[in-house]
C-alpha atoms as a PDB file:
ATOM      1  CA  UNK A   1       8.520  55.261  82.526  1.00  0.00           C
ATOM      2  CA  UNK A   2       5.175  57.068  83.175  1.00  0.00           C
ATOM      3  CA  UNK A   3       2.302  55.095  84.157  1.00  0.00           C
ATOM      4  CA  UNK A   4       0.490  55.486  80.009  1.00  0.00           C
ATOM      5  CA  UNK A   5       3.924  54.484  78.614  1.00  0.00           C
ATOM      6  CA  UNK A   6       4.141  51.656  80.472  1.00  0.00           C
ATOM      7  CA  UNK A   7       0.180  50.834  79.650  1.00  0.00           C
ATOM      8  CA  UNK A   8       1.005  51.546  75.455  1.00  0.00           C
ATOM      9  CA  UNK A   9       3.618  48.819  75.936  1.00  0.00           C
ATOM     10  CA  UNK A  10       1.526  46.209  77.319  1.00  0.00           C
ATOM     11  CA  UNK A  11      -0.934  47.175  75.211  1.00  0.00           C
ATOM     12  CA  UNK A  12       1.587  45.696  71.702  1.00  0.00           C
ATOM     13  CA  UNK A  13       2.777  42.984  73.670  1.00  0.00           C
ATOM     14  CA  UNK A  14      -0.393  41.655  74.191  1.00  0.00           C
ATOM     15  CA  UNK A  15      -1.682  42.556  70.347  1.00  0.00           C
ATOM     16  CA  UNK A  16       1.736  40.561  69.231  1.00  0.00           C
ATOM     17  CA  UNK A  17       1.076  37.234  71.371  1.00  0.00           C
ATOM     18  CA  UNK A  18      -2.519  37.544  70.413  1.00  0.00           C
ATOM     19  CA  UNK A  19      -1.681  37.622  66.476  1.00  0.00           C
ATOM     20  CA  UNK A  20       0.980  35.035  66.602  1.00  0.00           C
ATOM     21  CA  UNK A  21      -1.530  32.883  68.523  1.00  0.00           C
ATOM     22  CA  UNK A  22      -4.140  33.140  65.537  1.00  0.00           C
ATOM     23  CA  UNK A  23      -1.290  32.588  63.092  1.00  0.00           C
ATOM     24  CA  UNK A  24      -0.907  29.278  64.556  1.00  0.00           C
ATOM     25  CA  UNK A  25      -4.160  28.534  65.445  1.00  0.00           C
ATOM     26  CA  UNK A  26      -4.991  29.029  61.620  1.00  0.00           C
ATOM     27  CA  UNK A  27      -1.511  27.093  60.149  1.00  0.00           C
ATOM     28  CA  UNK A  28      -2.581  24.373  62.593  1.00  0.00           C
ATOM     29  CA  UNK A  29      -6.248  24.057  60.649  1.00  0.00           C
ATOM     30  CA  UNK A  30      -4.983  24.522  57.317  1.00  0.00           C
ATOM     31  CA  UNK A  31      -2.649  21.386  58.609  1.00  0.00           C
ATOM     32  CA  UNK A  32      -5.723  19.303  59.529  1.00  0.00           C
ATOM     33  CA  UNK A  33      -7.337  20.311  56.515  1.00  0.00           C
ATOM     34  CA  UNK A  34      -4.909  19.318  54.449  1.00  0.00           C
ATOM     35  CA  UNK A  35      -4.669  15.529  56.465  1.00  0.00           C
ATOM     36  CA  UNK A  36      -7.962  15.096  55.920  1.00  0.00           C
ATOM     37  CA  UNK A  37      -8.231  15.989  52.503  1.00  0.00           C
ATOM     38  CA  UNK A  38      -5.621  13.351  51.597  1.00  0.00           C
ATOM     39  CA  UNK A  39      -6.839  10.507  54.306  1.00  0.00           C
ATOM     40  CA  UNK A  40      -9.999  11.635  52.379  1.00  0.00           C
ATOM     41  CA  UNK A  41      -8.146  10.580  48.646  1.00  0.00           C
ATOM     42  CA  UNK A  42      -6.147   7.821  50.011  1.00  0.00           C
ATOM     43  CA  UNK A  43      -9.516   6.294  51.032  1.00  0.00           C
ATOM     44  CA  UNK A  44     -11.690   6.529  48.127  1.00  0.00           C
ATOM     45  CA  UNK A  45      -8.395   4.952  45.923  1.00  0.00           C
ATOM     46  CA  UNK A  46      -8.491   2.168  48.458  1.00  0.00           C
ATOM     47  CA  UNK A  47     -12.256   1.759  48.174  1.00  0.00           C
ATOM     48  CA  UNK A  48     -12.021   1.409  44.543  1.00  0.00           C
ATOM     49  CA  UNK A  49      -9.423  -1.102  44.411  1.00  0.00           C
ATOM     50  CA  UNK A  50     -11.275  -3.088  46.740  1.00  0.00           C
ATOM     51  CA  UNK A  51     -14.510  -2.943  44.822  1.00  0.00           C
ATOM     52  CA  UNK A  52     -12.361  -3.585  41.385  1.00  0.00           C
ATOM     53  CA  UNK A  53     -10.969  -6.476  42.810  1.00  0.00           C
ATOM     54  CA  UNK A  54     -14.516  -7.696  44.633  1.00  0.00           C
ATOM     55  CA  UNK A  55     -16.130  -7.746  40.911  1.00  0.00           C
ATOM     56  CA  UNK A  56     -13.421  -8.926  38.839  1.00  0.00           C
ATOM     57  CA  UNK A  57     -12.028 -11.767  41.246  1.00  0.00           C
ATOM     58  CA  UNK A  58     -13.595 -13.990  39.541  1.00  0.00           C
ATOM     59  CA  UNK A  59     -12.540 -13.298  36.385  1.00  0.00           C
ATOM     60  CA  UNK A  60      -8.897 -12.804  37.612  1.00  0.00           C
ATOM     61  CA  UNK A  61      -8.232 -16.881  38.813  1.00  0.00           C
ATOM     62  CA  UNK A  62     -10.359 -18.384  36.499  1.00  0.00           C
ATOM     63  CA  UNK A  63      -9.907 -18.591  31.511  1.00  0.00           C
ATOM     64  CA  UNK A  64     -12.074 -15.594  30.567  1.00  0.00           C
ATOM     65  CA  UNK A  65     -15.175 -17.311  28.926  1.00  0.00           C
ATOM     66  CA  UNK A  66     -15.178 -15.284  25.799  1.00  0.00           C
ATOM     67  CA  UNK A  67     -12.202 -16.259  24.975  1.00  0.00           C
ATOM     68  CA  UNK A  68     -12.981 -20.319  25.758  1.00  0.00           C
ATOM     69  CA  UNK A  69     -16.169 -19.523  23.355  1.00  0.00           C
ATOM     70  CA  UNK A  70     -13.948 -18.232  20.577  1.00  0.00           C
ATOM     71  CA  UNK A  71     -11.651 -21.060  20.544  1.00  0.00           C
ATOM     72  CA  UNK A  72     -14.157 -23.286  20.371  1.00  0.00           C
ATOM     73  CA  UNK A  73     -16.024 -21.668  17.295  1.00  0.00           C
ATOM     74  CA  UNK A  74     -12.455 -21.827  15.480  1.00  0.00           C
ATOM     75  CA  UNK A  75     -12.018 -25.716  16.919  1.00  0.00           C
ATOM     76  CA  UNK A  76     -15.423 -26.793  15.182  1.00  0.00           C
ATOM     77  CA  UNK A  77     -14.347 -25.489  11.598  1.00  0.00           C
ATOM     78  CA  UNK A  78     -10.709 -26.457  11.972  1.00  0.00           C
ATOM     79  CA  UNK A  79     -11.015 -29.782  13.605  1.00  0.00           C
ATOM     80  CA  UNK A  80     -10.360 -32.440  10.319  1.00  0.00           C
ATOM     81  CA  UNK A  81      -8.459 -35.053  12.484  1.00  0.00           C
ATOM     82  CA  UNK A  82      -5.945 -35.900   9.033  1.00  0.00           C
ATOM     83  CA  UNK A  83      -5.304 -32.499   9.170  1.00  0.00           C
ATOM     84  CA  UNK A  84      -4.731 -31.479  13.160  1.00  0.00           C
ATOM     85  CA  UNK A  85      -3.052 -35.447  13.255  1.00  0.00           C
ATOM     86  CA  UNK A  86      -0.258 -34.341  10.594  1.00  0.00           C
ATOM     87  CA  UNK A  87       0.455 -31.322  12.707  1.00  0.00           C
ATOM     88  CA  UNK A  88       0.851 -33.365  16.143  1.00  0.00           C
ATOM     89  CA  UNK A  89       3.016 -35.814  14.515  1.00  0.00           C
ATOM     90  CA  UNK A  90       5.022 -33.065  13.165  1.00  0.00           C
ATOM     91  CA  UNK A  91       5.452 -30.955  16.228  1.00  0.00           C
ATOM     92  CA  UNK A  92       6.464 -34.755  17.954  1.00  0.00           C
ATOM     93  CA  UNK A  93       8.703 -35.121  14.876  1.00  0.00           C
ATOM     94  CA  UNK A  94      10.529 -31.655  15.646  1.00  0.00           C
ATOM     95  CA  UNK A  95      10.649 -31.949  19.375  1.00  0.00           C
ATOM     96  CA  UNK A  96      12.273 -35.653  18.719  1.00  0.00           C
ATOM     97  CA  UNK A  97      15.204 -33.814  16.639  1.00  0.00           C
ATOM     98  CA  UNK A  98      15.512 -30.963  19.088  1.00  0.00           C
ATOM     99  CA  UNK A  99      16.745 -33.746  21.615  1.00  0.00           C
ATOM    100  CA  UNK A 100      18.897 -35.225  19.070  1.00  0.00           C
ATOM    101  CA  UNK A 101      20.287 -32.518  16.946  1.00  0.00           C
ATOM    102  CA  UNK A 102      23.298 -32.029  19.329  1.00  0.00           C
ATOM    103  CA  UNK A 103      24.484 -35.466  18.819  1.00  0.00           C
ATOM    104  CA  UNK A 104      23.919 -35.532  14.973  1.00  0.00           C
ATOM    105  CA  UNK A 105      26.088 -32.593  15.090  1.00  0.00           C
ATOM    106  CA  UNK A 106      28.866 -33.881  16.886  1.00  0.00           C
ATOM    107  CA  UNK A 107      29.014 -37.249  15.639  1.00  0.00           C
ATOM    108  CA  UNK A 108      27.993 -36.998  11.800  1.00  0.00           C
ATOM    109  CA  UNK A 109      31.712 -36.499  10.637  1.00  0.00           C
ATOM    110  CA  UNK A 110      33.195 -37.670  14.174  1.00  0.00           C
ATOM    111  CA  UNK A 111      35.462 -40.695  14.490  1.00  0.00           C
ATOM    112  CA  UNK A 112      33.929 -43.519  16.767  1.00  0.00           C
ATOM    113  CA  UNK A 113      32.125 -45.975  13.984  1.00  0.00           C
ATOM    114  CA  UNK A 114      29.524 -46.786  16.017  1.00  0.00           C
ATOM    115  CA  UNK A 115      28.232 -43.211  16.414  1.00  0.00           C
ATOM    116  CA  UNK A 116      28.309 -41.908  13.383  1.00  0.00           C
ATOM    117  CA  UNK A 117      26.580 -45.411  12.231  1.00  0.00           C
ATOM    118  CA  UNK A 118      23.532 -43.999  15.042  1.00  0.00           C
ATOM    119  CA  UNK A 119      23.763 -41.111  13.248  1.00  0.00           C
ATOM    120  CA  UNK A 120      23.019 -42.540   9.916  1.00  0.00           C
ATOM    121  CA  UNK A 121      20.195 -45.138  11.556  1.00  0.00           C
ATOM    122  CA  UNK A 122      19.030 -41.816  13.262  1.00  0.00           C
ATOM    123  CA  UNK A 123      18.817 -39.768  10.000  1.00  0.00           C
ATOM    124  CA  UNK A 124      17.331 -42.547   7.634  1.00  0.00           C
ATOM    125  CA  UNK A 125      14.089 -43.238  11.117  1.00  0.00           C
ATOM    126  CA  UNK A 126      13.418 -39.425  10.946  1.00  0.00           C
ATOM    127  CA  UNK A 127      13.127 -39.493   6.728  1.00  0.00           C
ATOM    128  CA  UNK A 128      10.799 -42.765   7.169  1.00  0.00           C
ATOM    129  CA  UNK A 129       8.860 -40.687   9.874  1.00  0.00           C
ATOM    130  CA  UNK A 130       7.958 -37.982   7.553  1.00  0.00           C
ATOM    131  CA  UNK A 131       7.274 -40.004   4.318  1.00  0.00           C
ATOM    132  CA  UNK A 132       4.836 -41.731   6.823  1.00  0.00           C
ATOM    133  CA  UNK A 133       3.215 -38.536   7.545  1.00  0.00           C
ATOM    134  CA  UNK A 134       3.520 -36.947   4.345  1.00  0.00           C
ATOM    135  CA  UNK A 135       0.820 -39.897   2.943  1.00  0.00           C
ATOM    136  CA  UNK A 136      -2.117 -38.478   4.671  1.00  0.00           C
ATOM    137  CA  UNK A 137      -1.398 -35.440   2.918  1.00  0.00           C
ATOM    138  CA  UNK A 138      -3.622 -35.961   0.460  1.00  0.00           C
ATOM    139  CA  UNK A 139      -6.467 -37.068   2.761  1.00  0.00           C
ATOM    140  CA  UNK A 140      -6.460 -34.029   4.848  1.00  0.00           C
ATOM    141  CA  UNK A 141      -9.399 -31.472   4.656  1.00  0.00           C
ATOM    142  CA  UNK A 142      -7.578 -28.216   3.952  1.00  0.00           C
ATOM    143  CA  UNK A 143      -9.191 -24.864   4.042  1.00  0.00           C
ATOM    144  CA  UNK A 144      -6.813 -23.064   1.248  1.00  0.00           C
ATOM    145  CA  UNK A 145      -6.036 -25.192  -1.973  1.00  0.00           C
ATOM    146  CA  UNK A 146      -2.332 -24.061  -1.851  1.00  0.00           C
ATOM    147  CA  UNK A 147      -2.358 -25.973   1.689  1.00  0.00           C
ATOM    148  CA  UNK A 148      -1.617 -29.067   0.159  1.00  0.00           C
ATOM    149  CA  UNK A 149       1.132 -27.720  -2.320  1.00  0.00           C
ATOM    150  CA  UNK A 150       2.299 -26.183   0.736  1.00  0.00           C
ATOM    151  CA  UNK A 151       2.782 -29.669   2.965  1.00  0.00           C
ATOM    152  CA  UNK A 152       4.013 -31.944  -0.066  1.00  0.00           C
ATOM    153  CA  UNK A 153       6.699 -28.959  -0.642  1.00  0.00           C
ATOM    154  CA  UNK A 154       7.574 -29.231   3.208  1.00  0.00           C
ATOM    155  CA  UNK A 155       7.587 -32.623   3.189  1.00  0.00           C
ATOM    156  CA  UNK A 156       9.805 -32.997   0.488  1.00  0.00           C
ATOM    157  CA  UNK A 157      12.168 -29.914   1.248  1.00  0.00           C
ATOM    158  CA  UNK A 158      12.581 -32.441   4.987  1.00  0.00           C
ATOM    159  CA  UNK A 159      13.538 -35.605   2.922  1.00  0.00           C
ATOM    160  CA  UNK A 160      16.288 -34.170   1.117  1.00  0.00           C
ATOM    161  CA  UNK A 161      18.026 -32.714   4.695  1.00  0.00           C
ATOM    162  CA  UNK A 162      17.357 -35.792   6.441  1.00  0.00           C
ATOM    163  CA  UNK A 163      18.826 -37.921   3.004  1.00  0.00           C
ATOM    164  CA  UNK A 164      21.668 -35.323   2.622  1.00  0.00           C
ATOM    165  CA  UNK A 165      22.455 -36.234   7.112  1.00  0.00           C
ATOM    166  CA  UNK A 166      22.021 -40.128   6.060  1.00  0.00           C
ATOM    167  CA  UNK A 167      24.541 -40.134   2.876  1.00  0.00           C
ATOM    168  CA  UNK A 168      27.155 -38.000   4.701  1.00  0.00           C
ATOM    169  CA  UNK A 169      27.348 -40.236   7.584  1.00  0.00           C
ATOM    170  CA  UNK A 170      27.453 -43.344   5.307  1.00  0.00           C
ATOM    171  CA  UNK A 171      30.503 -42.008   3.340  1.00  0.00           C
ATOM    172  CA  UNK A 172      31.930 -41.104   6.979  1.00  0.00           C
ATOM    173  CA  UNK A 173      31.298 -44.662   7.848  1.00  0.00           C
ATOM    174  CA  UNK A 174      33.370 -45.610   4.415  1.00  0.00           C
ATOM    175  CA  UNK A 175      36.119 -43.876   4.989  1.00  0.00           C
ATOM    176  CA  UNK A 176      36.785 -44.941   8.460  1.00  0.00           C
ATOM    177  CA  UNK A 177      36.608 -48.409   7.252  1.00  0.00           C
ATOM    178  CA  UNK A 178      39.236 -47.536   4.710  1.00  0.00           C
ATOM    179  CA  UNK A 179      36.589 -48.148   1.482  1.00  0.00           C
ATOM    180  CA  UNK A 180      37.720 -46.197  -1.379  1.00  0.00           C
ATOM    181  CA  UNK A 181      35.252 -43.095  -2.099  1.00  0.00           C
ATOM    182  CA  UNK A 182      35.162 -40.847  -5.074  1.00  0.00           C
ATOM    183  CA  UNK A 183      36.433 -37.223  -4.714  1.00  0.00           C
ATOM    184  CA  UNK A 184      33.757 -35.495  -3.567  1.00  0.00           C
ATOM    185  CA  UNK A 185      32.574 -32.345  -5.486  1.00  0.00           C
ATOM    186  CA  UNK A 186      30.798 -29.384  -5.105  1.00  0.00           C
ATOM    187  CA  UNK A 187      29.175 -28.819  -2.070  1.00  0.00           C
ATOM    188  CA  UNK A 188      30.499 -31.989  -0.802  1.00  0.00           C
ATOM    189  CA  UNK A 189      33.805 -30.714  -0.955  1.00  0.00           C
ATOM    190  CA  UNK A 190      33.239 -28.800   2.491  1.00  0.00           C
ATOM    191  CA  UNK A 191      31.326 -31.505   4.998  1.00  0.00           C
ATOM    192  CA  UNK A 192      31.589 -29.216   7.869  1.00  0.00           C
ATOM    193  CA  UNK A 193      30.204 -26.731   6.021  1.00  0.00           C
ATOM    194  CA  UNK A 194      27.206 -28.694   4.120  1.00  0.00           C
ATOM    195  CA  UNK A 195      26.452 -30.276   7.636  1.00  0.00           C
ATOM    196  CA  UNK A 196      25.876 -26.837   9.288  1.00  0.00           C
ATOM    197  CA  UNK A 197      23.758 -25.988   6.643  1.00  0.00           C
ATOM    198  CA  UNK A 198      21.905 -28.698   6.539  1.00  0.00           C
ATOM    199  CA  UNK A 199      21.412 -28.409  10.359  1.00  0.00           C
ATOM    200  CA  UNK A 200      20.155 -24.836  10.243  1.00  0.00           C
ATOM    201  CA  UNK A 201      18.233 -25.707   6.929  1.00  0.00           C
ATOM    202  CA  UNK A 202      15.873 -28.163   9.544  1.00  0.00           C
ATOM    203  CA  UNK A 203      15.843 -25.870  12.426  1.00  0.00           C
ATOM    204  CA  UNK A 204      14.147 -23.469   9.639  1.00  0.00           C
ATOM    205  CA  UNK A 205      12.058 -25.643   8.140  1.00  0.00           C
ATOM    206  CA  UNK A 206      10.734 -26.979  11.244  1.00  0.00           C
ATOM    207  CA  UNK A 207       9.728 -23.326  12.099  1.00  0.00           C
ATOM    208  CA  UNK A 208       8.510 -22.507   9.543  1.00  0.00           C
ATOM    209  CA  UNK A 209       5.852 -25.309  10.165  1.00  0.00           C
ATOM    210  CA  UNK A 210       5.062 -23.794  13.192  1.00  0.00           C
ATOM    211  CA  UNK A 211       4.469 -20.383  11.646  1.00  0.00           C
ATOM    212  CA  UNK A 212       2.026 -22.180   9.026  1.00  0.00           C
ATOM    213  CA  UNK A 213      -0.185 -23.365  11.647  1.00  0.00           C
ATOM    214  CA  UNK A 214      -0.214 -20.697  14.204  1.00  0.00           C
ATOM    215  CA  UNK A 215       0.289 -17.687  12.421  1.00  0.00           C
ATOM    216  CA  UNK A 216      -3.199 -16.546  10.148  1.00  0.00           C
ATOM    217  CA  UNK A 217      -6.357 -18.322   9.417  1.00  0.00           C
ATOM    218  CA  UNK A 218      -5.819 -22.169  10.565  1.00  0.00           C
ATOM    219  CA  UNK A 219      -4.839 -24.115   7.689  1.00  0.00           C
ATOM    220  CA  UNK A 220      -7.265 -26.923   8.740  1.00  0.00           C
ATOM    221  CA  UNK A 221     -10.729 -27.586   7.490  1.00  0.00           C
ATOM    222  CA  UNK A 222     -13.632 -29.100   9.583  1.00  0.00           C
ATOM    223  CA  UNK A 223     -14.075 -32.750  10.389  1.00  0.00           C
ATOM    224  CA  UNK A 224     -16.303 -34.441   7.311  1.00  0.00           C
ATOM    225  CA  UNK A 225     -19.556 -35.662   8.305  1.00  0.00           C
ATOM    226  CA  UNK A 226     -19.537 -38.835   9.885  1.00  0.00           C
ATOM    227  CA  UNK A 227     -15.735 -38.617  10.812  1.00  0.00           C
ATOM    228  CA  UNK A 228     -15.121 -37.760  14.486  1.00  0.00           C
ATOM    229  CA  UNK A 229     -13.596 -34.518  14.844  1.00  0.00           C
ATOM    230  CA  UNK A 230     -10.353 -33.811  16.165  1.00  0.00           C
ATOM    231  CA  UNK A 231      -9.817 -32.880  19.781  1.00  0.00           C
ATOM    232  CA  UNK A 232      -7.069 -31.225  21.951  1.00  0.00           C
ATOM    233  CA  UNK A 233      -5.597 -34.093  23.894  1.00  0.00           C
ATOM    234  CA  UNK A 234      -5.571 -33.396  28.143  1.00  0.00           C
END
């Protein structure tokens, strides 16, 4: 090779390195660029999140006010202590038969005399419980008229179950003492059956309290003047 041949050829070698050189020199940029572009995103997320959470902190740990204010405007025109008293003792009444409807269950038609005479005792307290509450009834400050139809139906719809519980563990109590009984008839006929019915026909009722007081416009009326007002215990 001839002295310009050999010159040509160093001549593209050198073009070559020279090109791949920029080639990475300008993938290595578009590299950094792109790092800092997201470093750049990453960051301003970051900042926001901390600025969110430096302004609403305090709202975060703590009952939103607005929401304290609101309950408290629907406290002063709902607070009639009859009223809000009938629905505590009712809500006591229903968590008192949650604890005990297991045992009325199992022990209504059972057996041991002595259990199925707790039963009975058990069925006849919760009946005087709710006649006892059902007498303020009429002294309660209502905000709907059909309120009142409403609770004496309840009331009355609980009696029967409870009176239905009390006779069928009496005549269980009779016939393990041997007394002679007369054929039962019509729903009677199936205890097992007419207890589970009257079991679920209390679980229902019982919500559907619940559903009259917290579902909707309160039922309650404010407090008359010169009576004090109702208040959430605790």
């Amino acid at each position: 090779m001839d002295q310009d041949e050999k010159s040509q050829v160093e001549s593209v070698e050198d073009v070559d390195v020279d090109a791949a050189l920029d080639e990475l020199r300008a993938e290595e940029h578009r590299r950094l660029l792109r790092t800092a572009v997201l470093t750049l995103i990453i960051a301003s997320a970051l900042g926001f999140v901390a600025w969110w959470m430096a302004t609403n902190t305090d709202t975060l740990f703590r009952p939103n006010l607005q929401v304290e204010a609101g309950e408290q405007e629907v406290l002063a025109v709902t607070n009639d202590p009859v009223c809000r008293g009938i629905i505590d003792d009712v809500t006591q009444l229903a968590a008192d038969y949650e604890e005990r409807e297991i045992f009325i269950e199992e022990n209504v038609l059972g057996d041991e005399e002595s259990e199925v005479d707790q039963v009975r005792e058990t069925a006849a307290a919760f009946r005087s419980r709710h006649r006892e509450v059902s007498e303020r009834v009429e002294d309660a400050v209502l905000r709907e008229r059909v309120s009142r139809r409403q609770l004496n139906d309840w009331f009355g719809f609980m009696d029967n179950e409870f009176r239905i519980l009390e006779e069928m563990a009496d005549r269980r109590l009779k016939e393990l003492r041997g007394e002679e009984l007369p054929a039962p008839e019509g729903a009677w006929d199936n205890m097992p059956a007419l207890r589970d019915r009257v079991l679920l026909t209390i679980d229902e009722n019982f919500h559907a309290f619940r559903v009259w007081h917290q579902v909707g416009l309160h039922p309650c009326g404010a407090a008359p003047e010169g009576v004090t007002p109702w208040a959430p215990q605790g």
